[in-house]
N, C-alpha and C. Protein backbone atom coordinates (compact mmCIF):
# COMPACT_ATOMS: atom_id res chain seq x y z
N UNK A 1 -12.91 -4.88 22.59
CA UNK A 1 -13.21 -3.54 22.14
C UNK A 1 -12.25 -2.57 22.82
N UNK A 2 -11.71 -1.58 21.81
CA UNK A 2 -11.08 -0.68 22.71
C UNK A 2 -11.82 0.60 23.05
N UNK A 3 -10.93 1.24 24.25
CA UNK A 3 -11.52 2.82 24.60
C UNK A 3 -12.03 3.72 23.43
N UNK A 4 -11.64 3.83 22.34
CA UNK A 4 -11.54 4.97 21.65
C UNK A 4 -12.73 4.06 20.65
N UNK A 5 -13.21 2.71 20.58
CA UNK A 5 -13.95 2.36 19.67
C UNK A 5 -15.70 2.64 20.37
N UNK A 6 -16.16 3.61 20.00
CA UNK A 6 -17.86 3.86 19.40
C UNK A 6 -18.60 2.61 19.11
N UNK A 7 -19.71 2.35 19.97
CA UNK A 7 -20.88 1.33 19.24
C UNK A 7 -22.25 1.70 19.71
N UNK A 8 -23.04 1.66 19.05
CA UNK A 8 -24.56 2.28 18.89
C UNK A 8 -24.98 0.35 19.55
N UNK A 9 -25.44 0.59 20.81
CA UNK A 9 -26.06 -0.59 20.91
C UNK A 9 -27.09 -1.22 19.89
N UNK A 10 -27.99 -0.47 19.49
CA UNK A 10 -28.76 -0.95 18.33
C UNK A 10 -28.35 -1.68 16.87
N UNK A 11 -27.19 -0.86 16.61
CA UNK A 11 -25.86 -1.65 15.53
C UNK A 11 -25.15 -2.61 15.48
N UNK A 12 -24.68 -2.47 17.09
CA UNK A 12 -23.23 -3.18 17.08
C UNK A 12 -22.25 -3.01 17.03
N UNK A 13 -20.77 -3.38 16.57
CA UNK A 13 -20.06 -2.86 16.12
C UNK A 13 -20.14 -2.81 15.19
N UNK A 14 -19.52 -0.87 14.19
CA UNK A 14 -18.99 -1.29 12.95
C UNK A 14 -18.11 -1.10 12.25
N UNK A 15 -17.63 -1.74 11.20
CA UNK A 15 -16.16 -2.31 10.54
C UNK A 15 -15.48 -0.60 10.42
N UNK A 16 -14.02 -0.61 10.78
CA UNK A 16 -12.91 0.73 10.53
C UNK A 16 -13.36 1.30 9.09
N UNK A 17 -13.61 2.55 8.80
CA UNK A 17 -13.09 3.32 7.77
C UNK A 17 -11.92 4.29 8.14
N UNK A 18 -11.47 4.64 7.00
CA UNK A 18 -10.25 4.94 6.55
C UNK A 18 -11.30 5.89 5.71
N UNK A 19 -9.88 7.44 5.37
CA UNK A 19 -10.17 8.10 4.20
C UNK A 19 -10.07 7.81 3.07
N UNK A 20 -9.45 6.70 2.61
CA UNK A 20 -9.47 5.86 1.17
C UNK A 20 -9.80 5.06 1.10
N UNK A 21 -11.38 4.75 2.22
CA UNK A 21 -12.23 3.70 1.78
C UNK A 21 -13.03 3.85 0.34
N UNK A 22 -12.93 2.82 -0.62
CA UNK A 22 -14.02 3.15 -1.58
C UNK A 22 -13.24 4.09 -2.95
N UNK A 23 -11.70 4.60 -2.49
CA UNK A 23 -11.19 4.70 -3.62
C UNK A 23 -10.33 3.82 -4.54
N UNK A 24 -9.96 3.97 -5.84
CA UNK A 24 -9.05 3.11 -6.66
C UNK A 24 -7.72 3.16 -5.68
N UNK A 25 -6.53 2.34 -5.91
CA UNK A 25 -5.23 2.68 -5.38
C UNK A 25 -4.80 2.33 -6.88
N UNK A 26 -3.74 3.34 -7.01
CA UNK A 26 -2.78 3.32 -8.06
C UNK A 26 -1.37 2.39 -7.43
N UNK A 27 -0.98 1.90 -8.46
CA UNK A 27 0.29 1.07 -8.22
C UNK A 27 1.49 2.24 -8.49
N UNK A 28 2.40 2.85 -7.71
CA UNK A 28 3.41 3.98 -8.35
C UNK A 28 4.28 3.37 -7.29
N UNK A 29 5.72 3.56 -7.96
CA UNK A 29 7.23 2.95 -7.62
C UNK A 29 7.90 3.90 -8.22
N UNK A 30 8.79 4.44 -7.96
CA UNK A 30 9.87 4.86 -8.15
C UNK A 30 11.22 4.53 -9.03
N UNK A 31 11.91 4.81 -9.97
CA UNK A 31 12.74 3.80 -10.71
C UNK A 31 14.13 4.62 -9.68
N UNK A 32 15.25 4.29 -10.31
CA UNK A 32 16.57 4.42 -9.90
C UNK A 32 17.19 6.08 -10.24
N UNK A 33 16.26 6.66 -10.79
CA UNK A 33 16.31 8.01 -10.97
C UNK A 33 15.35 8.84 -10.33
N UNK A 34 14.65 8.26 -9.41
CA UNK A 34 13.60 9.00 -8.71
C UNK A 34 12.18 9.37 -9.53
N UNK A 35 12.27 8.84 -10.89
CA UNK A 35 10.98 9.24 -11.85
C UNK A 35 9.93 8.27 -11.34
N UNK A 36 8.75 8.98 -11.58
CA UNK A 36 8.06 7.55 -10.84
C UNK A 36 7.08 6.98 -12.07
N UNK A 37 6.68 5.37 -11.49
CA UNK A 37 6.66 4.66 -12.66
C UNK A 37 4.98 4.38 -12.24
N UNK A 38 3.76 4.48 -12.99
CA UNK A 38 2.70 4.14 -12.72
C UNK A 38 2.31 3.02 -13.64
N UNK A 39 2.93 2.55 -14.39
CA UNK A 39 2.23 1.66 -15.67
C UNK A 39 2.64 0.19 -15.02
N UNK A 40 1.29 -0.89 -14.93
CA UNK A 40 1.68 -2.00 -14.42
C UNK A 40 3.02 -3.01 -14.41
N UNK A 41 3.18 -3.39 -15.61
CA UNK A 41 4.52 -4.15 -16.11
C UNK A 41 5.19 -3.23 -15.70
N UNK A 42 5.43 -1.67 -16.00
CA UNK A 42 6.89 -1.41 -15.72
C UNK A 42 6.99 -1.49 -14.36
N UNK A 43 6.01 -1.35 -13.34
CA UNK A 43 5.99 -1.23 -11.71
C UNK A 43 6.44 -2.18 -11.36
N UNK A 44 5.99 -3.53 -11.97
CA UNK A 44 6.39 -5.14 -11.63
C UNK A 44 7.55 -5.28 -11.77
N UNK A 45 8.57 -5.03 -13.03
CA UNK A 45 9.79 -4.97 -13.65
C UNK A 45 10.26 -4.53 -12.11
N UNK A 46 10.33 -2.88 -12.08
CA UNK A 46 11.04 -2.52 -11.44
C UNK A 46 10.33 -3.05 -9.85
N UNK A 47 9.94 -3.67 -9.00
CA UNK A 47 10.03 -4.37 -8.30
C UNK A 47 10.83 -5.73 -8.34
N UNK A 48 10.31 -5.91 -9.28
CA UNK A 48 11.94 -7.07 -9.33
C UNK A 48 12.82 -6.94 -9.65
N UNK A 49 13.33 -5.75 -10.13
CA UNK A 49 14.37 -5.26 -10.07
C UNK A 49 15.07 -4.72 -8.32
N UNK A 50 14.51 -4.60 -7.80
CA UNK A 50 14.25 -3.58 -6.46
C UNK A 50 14.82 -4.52 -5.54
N UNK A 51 13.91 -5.66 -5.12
CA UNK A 51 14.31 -6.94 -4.51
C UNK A 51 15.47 -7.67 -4.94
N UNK A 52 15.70 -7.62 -6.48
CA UNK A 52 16.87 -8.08 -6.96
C UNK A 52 18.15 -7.83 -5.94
N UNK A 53 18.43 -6.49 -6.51
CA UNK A 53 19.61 -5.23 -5.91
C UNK A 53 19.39 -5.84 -4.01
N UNK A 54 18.55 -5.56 -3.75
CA UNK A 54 18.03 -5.39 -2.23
C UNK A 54 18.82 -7.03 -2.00
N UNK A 55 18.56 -7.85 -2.44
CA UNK A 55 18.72 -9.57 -1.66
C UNK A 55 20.30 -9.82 -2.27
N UNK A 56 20.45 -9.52 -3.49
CA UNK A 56 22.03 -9.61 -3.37
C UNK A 56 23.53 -8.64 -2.79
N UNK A 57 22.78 -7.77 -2.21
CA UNK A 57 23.76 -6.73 -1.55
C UNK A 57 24.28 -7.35 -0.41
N UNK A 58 25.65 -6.97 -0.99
CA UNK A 58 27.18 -8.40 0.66
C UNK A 58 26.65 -7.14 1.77
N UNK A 59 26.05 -8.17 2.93
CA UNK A 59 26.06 -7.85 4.28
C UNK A 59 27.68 -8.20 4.69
């Protein structure tokens, strides 16, 4: 347990929240023009597109 972690002996410990516990997450990427892309397939596309560029660039 760390310093900054709170426990109600009666409880126990309990599990981290976050402020975006309990909300949706949207999938959004960015394309090569800075527009950003929220629609699944195109997010996927351009992730493999992304890694593409990214793994064949000469070190």
């Amino acid at each position: 347990m760390t310093r900054t972690q709170k426990t109600d002996p009666e409880e126990g410990l309990k599990p981290p929240q976050g402020p975006h516990d309990g909300q949706p997450k949207a999938s959004v990427i960015s394309d090569a023009d800075e527009k950003l892309l929220t629609e699944g397939a195109v997010v996927l596309y351009r992730l493999s597109e992304y890694c593409s560029d990214l793994y064949s660039y000469p070190f």
